[in-house]
Protein backbone atom coordinates (compact mmCIF):
# COMPACT_ATOMS: atom_id res chain seq x y z
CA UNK A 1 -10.25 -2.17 1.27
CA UNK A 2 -12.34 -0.11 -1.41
CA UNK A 3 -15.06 1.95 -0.28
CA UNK A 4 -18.07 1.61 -2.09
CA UNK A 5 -20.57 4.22 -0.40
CA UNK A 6 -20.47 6.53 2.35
CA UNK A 7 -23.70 8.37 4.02
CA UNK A 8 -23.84 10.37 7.52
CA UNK A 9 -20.55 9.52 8.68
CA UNK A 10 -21.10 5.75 7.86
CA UNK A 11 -18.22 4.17 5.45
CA UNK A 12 -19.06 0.64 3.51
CA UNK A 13 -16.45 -1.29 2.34
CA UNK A 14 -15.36 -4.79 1.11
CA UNK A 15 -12.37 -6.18 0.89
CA UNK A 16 -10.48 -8.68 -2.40
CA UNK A 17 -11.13 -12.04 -1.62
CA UNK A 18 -12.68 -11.72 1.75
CA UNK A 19 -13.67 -15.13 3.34
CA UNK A 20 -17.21 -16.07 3.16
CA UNK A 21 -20.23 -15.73 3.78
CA UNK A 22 -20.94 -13.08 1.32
CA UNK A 23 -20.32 -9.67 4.06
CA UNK A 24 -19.67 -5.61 3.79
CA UNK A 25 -17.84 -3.71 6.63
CA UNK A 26 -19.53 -0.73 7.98
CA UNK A 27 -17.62 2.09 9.88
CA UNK A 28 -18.56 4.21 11.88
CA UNK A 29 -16.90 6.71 14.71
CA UNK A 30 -14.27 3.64 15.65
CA UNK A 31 -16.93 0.77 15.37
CA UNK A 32 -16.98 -1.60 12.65
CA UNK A 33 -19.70 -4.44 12.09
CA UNK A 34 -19.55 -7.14 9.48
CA UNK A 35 -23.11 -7.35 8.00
CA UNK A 36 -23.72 -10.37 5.81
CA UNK A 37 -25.29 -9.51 2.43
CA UNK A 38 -28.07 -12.59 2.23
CA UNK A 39 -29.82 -12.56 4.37
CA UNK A 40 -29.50 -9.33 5.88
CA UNK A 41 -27.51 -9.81 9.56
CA UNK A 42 -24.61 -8.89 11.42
CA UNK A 43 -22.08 -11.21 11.81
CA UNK A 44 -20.23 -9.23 14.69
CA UNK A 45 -19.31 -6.23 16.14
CA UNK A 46 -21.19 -3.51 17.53
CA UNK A 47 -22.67 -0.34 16.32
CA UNK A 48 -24.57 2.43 17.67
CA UNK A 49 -28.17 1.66 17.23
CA UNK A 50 -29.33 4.47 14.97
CA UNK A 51 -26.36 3.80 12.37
CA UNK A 52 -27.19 0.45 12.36
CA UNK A 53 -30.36 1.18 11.30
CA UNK A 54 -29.37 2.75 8.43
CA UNK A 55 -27.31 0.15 7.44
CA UNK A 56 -29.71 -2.17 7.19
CA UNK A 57 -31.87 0.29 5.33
CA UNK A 58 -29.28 1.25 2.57
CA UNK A 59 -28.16 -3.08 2.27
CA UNK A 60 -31.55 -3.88 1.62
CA UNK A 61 -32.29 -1.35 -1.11
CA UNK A 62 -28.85 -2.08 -2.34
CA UNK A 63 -28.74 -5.90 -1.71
CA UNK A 64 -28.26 -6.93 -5.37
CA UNK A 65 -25.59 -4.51 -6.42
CA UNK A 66 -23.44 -5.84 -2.84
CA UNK A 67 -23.91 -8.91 -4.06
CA UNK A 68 -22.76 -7.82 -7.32
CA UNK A 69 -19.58 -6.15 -5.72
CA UNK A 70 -18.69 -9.68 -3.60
CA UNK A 71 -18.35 -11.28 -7.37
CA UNK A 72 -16.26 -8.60 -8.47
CA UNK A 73 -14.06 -8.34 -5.66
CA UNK A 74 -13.77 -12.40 -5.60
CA UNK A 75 -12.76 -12.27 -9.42
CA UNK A 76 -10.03 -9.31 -8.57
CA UNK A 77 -12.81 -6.51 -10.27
CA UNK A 78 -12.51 -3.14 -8.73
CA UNK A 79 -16.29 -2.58 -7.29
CA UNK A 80 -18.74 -0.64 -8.14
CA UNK A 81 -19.68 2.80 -6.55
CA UNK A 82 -23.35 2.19 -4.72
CA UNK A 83 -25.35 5.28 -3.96
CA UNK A 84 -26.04 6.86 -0.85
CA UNK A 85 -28.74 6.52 1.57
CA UNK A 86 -30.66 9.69 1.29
């Protein structure tokens, strides 16, 4: 499962030919939430509110290049590195 950006402890990844909808993993101190890409939501698991937050934050300033990454991933493309949230 590639990693494509990591801020304060928080790791985002997406996995080759994961099932849809379009969706990131975030990681966090032994949580993990699925967050679909559009629209913005989480599709399950729980996360500490505060990292959460920030995960929202960084998708939806990076919504277009996730969505970017899904296609790659889908047509066996290594992603792209996204930046961090600041």
């Amino acid at each position: 499962m590639p990693e494509v950006s990591r801020f304060f402890g928080i790791s985002i990844r997406m996995y080759f030919d994961d099932h849809n909808p379009p969706h990131f993993h975030a990681i966090y101190e032994g949580a993990e939430t699925e967050i679909g890409i559009d629209p913005l939501t989480i599709l399950r698991g729980r996360f500490p509110r505060r990292a959460i937050g920030m995960v929202l934050e960084w998708a939806a300033i990076h919504q277009q290049e996730l969505l970017d990454n899904w296609v790659r991933l889908h047509n066996d493309e290594a992603p792209q590195r996204i930046d961090p949230l600041d």
